[in-house]
PDB file of N, CA and C in Angstrom:
ATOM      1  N   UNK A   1     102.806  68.414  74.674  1.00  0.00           N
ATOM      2  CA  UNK A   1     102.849  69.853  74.566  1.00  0.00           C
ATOM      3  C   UNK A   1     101.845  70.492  75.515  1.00  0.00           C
ATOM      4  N   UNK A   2     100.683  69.560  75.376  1.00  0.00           N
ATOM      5  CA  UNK A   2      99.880  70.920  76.359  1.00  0.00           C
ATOM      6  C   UNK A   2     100.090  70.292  78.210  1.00  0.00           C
ATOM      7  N   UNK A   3     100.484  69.326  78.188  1.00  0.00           N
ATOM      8  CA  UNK A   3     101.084  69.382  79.898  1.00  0.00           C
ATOM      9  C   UNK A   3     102.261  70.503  79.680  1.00  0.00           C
ATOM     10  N   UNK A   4     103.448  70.773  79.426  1.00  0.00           N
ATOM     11  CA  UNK A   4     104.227  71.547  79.488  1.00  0.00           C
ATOM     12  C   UNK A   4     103.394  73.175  79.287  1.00  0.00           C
ATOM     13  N   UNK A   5     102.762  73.047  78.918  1.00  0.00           N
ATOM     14  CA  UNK A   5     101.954  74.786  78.302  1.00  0.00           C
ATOM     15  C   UNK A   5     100.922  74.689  79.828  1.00  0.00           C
ATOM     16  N   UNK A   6     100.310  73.377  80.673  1.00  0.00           N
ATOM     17  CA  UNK A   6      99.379  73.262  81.674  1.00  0.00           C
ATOM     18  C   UNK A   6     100.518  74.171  82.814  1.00  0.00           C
ATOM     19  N   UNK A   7     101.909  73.369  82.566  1.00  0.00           N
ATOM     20  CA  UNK A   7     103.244  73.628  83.625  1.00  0.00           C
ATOM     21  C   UNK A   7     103.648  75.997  83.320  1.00  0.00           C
ATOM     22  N   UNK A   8     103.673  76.047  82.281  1.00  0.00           N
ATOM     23  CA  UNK A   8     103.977  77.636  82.256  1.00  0.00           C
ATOM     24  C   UNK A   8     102.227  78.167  82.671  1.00  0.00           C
ATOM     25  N   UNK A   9     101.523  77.717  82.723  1.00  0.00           N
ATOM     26  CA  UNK A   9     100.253  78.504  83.542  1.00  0.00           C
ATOM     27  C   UNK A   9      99.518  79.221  82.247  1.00  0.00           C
ATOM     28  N   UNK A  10      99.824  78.993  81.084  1.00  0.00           N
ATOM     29  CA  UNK A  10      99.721  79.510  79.561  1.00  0.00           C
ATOM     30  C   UNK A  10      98.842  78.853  78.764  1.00  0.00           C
ATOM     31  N   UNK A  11      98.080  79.461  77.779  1.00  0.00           N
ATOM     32  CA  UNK A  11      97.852  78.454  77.080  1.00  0.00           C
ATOM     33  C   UNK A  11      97.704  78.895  75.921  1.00  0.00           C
ATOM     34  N   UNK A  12      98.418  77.549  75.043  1.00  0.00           N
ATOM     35  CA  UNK A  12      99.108  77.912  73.505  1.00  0.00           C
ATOM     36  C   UNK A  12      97.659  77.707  72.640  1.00  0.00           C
ATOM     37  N   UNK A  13      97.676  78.254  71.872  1.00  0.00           N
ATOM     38  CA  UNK A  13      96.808  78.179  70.146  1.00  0.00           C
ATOM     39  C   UNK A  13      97.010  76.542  69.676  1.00  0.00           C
ATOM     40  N   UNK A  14      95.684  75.936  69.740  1.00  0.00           N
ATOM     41  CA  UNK A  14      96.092  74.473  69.130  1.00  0.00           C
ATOM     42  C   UNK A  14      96.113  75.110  67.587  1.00  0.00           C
ATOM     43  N   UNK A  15      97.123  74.093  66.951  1.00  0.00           N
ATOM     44  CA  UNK A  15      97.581  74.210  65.228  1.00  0.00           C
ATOM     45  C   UNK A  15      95.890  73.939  64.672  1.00  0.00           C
ATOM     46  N   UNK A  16      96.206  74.777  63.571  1.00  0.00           N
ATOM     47  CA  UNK A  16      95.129  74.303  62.740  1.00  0.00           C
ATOM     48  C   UNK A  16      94.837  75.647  62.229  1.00  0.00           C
ATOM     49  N   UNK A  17      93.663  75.543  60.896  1.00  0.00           N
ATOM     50  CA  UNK A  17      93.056  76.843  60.097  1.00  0.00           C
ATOM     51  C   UNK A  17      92.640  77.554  61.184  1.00  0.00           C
ATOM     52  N   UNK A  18      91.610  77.384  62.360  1.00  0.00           N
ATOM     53  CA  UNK A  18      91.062  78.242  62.873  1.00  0.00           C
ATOM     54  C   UNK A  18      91.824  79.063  63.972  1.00  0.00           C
ATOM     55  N   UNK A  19      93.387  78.723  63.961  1.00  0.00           N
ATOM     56  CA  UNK A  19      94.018  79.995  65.147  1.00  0.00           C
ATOM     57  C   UNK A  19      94.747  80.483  64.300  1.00  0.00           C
ATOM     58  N   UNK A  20      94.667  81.873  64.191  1.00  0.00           N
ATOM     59  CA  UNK A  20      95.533  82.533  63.538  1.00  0.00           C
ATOM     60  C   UNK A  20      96.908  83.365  64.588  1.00  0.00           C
ATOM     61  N   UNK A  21      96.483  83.171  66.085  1.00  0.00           N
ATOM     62  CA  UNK A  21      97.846  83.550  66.424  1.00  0.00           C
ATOM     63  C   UNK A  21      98.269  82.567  67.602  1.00  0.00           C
ATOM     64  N   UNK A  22      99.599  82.542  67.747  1.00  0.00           N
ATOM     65  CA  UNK A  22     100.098  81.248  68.230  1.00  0.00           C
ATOM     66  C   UNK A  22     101.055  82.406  68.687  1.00  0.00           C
ATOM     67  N   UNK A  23     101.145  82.016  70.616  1.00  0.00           N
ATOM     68  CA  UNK A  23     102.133  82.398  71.625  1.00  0.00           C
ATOM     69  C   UNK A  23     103.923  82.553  71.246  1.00  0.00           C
ATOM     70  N   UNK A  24     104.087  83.372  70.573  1.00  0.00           N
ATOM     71  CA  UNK A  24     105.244  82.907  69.884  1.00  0.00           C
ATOM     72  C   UNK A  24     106.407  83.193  71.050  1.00  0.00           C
ATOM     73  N   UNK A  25     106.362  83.331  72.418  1.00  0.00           N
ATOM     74  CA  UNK A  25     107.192  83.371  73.712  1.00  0.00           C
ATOM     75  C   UNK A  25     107.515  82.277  74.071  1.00  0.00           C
ATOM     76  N   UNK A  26     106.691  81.338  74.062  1.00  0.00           N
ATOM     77  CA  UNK A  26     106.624  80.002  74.240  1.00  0.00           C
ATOM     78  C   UNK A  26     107.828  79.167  73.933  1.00  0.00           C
ATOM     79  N   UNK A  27     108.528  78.516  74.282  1.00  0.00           N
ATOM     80  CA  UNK A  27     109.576  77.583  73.990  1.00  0.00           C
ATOM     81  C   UNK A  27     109.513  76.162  73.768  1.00  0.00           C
ATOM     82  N   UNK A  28     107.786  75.686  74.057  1.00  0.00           N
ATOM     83  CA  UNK A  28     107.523  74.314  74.026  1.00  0.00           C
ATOM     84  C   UNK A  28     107.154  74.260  71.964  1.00  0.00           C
ATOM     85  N   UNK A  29     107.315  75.555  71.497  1.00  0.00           N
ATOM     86  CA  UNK A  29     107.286  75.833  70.316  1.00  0.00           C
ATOM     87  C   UNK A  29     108.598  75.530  69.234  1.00  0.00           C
ATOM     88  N   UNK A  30     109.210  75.246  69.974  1.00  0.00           N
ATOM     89  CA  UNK A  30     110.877  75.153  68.894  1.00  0.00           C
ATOM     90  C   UNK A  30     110.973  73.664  68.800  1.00  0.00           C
ATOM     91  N   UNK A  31     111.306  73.493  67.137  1.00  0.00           N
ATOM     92  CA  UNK A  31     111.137  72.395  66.799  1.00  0.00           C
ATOM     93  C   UNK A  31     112.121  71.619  66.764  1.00  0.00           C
ATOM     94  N   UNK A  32     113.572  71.910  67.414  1.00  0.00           N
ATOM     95  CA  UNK A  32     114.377  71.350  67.885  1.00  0.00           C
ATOM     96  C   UNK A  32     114.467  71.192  69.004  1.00  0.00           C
ATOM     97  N   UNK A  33     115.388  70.254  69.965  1.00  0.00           N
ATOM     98  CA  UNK A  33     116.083  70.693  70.932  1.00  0.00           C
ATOM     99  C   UNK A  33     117.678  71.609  70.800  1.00  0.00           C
ATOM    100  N   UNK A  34     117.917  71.622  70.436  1.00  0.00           N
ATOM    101  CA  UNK A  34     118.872  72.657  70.802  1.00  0.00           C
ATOM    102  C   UNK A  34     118.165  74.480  70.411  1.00  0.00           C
ATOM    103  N   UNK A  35     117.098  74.559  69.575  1.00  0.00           N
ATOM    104  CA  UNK A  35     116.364  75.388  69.494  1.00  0.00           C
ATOM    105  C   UNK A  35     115.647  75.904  70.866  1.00  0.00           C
ATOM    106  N   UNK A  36     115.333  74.787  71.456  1.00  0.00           N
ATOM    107  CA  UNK A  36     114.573  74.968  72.442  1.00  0.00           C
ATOM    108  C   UNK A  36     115.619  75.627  73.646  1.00  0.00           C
ATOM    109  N   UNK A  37     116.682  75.286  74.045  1.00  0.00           N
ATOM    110  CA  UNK A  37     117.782  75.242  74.653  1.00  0.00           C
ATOM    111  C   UNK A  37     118.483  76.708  74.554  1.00  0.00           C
ATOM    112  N   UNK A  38     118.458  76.913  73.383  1.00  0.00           N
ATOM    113  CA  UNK A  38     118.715  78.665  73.341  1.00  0.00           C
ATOM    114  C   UNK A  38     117.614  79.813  73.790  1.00  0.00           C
ATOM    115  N   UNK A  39     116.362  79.146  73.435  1.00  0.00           N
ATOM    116  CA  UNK A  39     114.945  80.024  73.987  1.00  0.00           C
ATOM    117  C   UNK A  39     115.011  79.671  75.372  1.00  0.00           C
ATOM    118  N   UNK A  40     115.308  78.766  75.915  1.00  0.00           N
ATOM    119  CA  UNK A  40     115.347  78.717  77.198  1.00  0.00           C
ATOM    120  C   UNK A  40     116.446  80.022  77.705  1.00  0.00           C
ATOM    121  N   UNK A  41     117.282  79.514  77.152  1.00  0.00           N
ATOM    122  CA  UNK A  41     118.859  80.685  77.436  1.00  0.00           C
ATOM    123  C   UNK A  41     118.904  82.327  77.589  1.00  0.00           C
ATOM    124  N   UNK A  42     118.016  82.931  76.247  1.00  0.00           N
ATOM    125  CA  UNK A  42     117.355  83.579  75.909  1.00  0.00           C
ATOM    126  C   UNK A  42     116.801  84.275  76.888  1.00  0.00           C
ATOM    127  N   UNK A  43     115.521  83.595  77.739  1.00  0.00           N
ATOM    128  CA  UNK A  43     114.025  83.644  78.273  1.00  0.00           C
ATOM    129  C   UNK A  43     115.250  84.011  79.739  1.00  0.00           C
ATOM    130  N   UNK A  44     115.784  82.759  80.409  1.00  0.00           N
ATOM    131  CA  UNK A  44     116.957  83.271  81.621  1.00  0.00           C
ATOM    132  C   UNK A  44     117.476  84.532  81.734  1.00  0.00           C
ATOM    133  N   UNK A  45     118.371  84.628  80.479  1.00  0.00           N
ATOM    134  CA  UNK A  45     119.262  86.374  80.421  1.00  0.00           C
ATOM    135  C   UNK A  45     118.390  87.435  80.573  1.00  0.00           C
ATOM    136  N   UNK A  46     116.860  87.612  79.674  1.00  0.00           N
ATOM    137  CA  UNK A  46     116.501  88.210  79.777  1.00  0.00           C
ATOM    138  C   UNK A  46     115.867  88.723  81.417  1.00  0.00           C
ATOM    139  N   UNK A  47     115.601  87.443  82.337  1.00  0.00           N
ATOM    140  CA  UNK A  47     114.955  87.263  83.832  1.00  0.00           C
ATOM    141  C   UNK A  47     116.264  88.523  84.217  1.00  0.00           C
ATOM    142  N   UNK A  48     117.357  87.888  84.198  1.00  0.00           N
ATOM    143  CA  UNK A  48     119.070  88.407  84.767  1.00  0.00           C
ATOM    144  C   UNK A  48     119.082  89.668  84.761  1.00  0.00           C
ATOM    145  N   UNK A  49     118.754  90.340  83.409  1.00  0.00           N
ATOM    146  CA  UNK A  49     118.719  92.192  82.925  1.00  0.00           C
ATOM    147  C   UNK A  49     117.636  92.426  83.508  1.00  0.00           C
ATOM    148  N   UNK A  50     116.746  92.107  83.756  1.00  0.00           N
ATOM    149  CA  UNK A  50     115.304  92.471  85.141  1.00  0.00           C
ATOM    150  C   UNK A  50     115.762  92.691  86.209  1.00  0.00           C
ATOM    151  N   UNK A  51     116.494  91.413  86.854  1.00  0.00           N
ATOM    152  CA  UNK A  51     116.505  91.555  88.261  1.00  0.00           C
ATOM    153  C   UNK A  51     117.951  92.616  88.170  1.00  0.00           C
ATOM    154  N   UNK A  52     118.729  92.701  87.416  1.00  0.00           N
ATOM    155  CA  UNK A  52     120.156  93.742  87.475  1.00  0.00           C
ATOM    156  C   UNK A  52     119.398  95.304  87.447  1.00  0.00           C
ATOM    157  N   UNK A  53     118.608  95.427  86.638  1.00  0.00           N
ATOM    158  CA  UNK A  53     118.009  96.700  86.860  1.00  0.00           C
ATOM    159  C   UNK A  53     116.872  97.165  87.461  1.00  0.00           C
ATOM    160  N   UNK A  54     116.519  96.387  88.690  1.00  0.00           N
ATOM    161  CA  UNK A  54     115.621  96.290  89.744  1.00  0.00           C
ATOM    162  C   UNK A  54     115.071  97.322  89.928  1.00  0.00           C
ATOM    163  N   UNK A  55     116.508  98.371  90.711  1.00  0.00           N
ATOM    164  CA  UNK A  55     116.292  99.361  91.633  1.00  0.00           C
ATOM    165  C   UNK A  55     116.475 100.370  90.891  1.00  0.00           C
ATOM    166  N   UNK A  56     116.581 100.767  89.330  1.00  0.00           N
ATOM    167  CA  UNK A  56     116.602 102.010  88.894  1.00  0.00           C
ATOM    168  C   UNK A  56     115.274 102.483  88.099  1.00  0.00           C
ATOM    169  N   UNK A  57     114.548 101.739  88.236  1.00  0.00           N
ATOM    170  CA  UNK A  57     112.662 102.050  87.636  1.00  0.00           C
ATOM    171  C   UNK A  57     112.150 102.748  88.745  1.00  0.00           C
ATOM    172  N   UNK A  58     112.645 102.006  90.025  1.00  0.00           N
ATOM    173  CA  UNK A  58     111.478 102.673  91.164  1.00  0.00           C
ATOM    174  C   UNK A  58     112.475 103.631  91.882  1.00  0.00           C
ATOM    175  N   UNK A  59     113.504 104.638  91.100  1.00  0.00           N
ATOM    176  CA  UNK A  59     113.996 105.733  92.357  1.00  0.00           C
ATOM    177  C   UNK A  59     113.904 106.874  90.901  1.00  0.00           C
ATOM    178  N   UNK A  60     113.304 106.535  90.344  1.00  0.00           N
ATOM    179  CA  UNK A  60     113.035 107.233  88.500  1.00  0.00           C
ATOM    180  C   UNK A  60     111.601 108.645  88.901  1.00  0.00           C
ATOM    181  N   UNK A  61     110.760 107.684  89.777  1.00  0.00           N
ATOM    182  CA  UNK A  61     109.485 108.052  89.962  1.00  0.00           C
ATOM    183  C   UNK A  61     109.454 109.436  90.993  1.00  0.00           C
ATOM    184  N   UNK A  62     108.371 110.072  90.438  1.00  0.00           N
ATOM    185  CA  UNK A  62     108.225 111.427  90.520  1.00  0.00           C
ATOM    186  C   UNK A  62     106.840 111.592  91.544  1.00  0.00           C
ATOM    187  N   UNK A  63     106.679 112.448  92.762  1.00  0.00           N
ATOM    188  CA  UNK A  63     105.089 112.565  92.974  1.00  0.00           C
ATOM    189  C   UNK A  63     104.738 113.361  92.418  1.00  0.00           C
ATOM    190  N   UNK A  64     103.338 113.075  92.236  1.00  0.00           N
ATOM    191  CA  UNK A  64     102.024 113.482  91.037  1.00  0.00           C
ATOM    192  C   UNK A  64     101.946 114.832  91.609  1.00  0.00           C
ATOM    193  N   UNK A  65     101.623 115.303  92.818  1.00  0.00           N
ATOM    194  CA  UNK A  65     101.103 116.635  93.251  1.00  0.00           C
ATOM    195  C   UNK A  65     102.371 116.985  95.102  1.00  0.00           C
ATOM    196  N   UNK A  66     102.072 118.047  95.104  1.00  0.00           N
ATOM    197  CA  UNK A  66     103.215 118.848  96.040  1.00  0.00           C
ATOM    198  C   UNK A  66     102.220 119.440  97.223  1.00  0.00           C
ATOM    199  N   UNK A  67     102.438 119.081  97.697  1.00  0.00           N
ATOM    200  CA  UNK A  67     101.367 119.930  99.271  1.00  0.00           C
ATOM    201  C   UNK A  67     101.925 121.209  99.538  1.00  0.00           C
ATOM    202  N   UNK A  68     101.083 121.860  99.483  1.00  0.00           N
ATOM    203  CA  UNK A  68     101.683 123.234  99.953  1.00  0.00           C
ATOM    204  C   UNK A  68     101.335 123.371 101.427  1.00  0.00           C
ATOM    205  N   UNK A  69     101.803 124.707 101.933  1.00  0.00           N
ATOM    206  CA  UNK A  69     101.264 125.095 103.262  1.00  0.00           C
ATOM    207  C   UNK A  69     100.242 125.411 103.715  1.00  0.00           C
ATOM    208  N   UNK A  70      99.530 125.849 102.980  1.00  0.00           N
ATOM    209  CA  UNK A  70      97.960 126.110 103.151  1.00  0.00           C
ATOM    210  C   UNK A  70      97.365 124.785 103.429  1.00  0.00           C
ATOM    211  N   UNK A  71      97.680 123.423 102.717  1.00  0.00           N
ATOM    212  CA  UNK A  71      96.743 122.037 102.821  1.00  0.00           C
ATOM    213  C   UNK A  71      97.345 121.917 104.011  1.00  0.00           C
ATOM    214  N   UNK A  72      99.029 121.990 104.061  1.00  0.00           N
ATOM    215  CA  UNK A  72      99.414 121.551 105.670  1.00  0.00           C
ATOM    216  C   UNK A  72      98.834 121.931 106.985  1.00  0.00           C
ATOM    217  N   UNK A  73      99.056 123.167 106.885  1.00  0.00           N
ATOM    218  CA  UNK A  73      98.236 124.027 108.205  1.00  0.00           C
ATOM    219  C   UNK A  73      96.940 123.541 108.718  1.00  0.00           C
ATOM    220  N   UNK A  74      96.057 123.449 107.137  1.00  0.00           N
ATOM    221  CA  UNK A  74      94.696 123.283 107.369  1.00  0.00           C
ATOM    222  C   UNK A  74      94.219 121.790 108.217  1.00  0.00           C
ATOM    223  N   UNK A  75      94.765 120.559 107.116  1.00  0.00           N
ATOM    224  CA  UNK A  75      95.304 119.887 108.106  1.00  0.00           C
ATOM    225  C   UNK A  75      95.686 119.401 109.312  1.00  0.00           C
ATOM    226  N   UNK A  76      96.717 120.549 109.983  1.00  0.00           N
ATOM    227  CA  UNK A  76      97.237 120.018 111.517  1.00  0.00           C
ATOM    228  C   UNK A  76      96.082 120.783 112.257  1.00  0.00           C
ATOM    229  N   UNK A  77      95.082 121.718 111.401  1.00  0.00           N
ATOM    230  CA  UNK A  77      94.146 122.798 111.873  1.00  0.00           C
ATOM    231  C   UNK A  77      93.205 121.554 112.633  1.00  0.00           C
ATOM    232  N   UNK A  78      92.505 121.210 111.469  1.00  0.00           N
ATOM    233  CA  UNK A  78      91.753 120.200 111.361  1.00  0.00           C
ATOM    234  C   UNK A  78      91.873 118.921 112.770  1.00  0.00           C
ATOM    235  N   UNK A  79      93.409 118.372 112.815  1.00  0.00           N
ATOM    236  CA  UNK A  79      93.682 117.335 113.230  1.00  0.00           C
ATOM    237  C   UNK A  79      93.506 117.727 114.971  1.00  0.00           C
ATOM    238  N   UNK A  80      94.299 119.027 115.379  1.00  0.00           N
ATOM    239  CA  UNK A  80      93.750 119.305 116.223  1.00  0.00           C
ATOM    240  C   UNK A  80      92.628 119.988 116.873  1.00  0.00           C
ATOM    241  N   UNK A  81      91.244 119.962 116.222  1.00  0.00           N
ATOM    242  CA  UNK A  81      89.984 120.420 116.698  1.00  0.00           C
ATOM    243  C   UNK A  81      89.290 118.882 116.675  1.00  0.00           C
ATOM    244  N   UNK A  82      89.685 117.692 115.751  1.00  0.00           N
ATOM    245  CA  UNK A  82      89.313 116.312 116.895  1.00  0.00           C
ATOM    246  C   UNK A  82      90.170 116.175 117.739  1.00  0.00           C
ATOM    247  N   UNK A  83      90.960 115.953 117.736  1.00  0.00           N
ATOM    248  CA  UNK A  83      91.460 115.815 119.332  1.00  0.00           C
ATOM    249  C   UNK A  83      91.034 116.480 120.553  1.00  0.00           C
ATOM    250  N   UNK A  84      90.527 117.991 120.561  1.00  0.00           N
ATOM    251  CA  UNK A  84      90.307 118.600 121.185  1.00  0.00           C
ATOM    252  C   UNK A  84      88.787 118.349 121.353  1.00  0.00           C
ATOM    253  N   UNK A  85      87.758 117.445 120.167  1.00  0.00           N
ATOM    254  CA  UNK A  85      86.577 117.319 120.759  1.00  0.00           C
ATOM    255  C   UNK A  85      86.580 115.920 121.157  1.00  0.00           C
ATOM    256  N   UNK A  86      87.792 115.057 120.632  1.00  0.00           N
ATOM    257  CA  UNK A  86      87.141 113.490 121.588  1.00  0.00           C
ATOM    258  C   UNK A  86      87.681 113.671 122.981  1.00  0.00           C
ATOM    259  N   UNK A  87      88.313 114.108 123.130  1.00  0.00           N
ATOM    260  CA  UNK A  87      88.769 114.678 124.804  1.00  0.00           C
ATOM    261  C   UNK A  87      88.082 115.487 125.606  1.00  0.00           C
ATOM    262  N   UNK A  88      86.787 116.019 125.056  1.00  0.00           N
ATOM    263  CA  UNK A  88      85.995 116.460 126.005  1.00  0.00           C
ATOM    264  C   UNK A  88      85.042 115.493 126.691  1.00  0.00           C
ATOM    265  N   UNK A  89      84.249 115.599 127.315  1.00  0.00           N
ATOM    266  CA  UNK A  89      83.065 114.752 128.019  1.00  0.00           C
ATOM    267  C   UNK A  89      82.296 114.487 127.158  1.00  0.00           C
ATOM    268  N   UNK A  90      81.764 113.635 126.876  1.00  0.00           N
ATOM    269  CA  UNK A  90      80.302 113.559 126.083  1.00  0.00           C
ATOM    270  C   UNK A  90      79.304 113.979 126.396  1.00  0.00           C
ATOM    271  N   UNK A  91      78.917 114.627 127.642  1.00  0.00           N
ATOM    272  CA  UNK A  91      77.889 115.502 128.044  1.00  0.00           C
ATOM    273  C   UNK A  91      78.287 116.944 128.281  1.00  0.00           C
ATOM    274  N   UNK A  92      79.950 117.406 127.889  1.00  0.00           N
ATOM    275  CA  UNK A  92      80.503 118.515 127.750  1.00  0.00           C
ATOM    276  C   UNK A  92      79.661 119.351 127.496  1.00  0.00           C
ATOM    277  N   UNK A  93      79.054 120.642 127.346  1.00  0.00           N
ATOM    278  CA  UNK A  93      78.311 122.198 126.372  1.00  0.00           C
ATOM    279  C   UNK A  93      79.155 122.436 125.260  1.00  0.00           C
ATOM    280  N   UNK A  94      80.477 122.193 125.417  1.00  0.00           N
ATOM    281  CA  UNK A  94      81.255 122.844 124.589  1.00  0.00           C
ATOM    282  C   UNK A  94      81.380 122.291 123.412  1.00  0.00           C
ATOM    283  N   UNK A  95      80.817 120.709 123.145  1.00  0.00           N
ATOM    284  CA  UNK A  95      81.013 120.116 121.641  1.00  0.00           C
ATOM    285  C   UNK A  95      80.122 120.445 120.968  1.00  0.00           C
ATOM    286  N   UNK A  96      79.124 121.094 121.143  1.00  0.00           N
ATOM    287  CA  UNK A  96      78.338 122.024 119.932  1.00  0.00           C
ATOM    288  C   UNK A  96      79.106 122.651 119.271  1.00  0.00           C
ATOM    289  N   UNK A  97      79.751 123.571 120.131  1.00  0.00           N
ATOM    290  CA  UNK A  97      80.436 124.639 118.833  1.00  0.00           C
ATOM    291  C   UNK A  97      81.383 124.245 117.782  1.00  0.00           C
ATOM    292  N   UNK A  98      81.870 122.860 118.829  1.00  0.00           N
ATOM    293  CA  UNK A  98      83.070 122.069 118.102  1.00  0.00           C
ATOM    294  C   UNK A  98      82.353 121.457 117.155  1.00  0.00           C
ATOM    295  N   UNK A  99      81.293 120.617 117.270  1.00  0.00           N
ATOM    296  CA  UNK A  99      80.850 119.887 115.884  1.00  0.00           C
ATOM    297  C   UNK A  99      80.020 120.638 115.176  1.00  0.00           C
ATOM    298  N   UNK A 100      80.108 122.119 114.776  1.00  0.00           N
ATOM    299  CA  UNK A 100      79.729 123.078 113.805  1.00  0.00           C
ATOM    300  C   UNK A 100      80.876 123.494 113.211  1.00  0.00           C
ATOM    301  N   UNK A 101      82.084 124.128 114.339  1.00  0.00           N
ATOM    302  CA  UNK A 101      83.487 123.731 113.602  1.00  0.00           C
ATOM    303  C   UNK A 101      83.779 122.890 112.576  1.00  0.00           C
ATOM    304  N   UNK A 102      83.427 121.897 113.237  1.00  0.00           N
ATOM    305  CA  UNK A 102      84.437 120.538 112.510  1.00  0.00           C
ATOM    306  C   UNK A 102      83.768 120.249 111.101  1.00  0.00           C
ATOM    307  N   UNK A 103      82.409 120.356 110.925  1.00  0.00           N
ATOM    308  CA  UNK A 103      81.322 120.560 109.817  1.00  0.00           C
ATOM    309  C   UNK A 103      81.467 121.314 108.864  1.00  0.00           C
ATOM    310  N   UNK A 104      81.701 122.893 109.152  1.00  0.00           N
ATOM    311  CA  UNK A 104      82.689 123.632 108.081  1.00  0.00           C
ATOM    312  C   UNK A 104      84.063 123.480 107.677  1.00  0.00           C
ATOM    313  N   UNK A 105      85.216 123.165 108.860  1.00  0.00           N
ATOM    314  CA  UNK A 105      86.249 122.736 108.784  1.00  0.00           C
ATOM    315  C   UNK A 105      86.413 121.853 107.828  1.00  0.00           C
ATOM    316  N   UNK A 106      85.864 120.627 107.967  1.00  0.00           N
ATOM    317  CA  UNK A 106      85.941 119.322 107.613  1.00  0.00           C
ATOM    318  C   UNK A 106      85.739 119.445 106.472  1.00  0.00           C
ATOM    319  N   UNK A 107      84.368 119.822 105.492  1.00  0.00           N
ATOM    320  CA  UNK A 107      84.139 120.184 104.165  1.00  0.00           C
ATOM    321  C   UNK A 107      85.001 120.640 102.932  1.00  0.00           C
ATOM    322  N   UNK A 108      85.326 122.016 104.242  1.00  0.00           N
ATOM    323  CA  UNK A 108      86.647 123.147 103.640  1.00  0.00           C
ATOM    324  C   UNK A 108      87.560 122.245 103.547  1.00  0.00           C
ATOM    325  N   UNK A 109      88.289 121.171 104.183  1.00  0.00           N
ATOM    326  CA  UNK A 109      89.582 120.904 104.000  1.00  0.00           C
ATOM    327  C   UNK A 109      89.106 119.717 103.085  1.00  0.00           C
ATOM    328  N   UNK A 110      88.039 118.759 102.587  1.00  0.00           N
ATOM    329  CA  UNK A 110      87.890 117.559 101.712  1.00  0.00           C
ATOM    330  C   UNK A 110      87.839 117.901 100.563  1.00  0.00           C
ATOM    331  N   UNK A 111      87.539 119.567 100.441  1.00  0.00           N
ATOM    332  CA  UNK A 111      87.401 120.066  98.936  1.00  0.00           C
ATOM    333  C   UNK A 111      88.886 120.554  98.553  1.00  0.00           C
ATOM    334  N   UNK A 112      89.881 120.896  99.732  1.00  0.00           N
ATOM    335  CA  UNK A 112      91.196 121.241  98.926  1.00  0.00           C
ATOM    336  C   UNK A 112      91.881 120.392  97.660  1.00  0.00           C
TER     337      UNK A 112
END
């Protein structure tokens, strides 16, 4: 029993007073074979109705929050004032104003 319970990656409740709960999913548990043979059967069909209803859990799902136009704008706002400062020179004058921009910008748009 416990090589087969080592084989499902599981591990069952040894018998006795001190376990009070025992894996009852388990199939190395049926005290027949043909018992066992239907839990096997069982344990399969159920795999079958999983994989048949695959694709209708994940087209069910909803997004949590909606972007409006204001985050968008701000955004493409945002996206183009870096572009516009890694494309200057690095000894440019003009990335001061840009990285005081981008400092308020940047803030303003992490708190939307």
């Amino acid at each position: 029993m416990a090589a087969a319970v080592a084989i499902l990656g599981q591990q069952a409740a040894q018998p006795g007073p001190a376990s009070a709960v025992r894996a009852s999913s388990l199939c190395v548990d049926a005290l027949t074979e043909e018992a066992d043979a239907e839990c096997r059967r069982a344990a399969l069909a159920g795999d079958i109705d999983q994989l048949n209803n695959y694709g209708t859990a994940s087209t069910s799902r909803k997004f949590a929050a909606v972007l409006n136009d204001e985050y968008t704008v701000a955004t493409l706002k945002l996206g183009s004032e870096i572009e516009e400062y890694c494309a200057l020179d690095v000894y440019d004058k003009g990335r001061v104003p840009l990285i005081k921009s981008l400092k308020s910008d940047g803030t303003a748009w992490v708190s939307k």
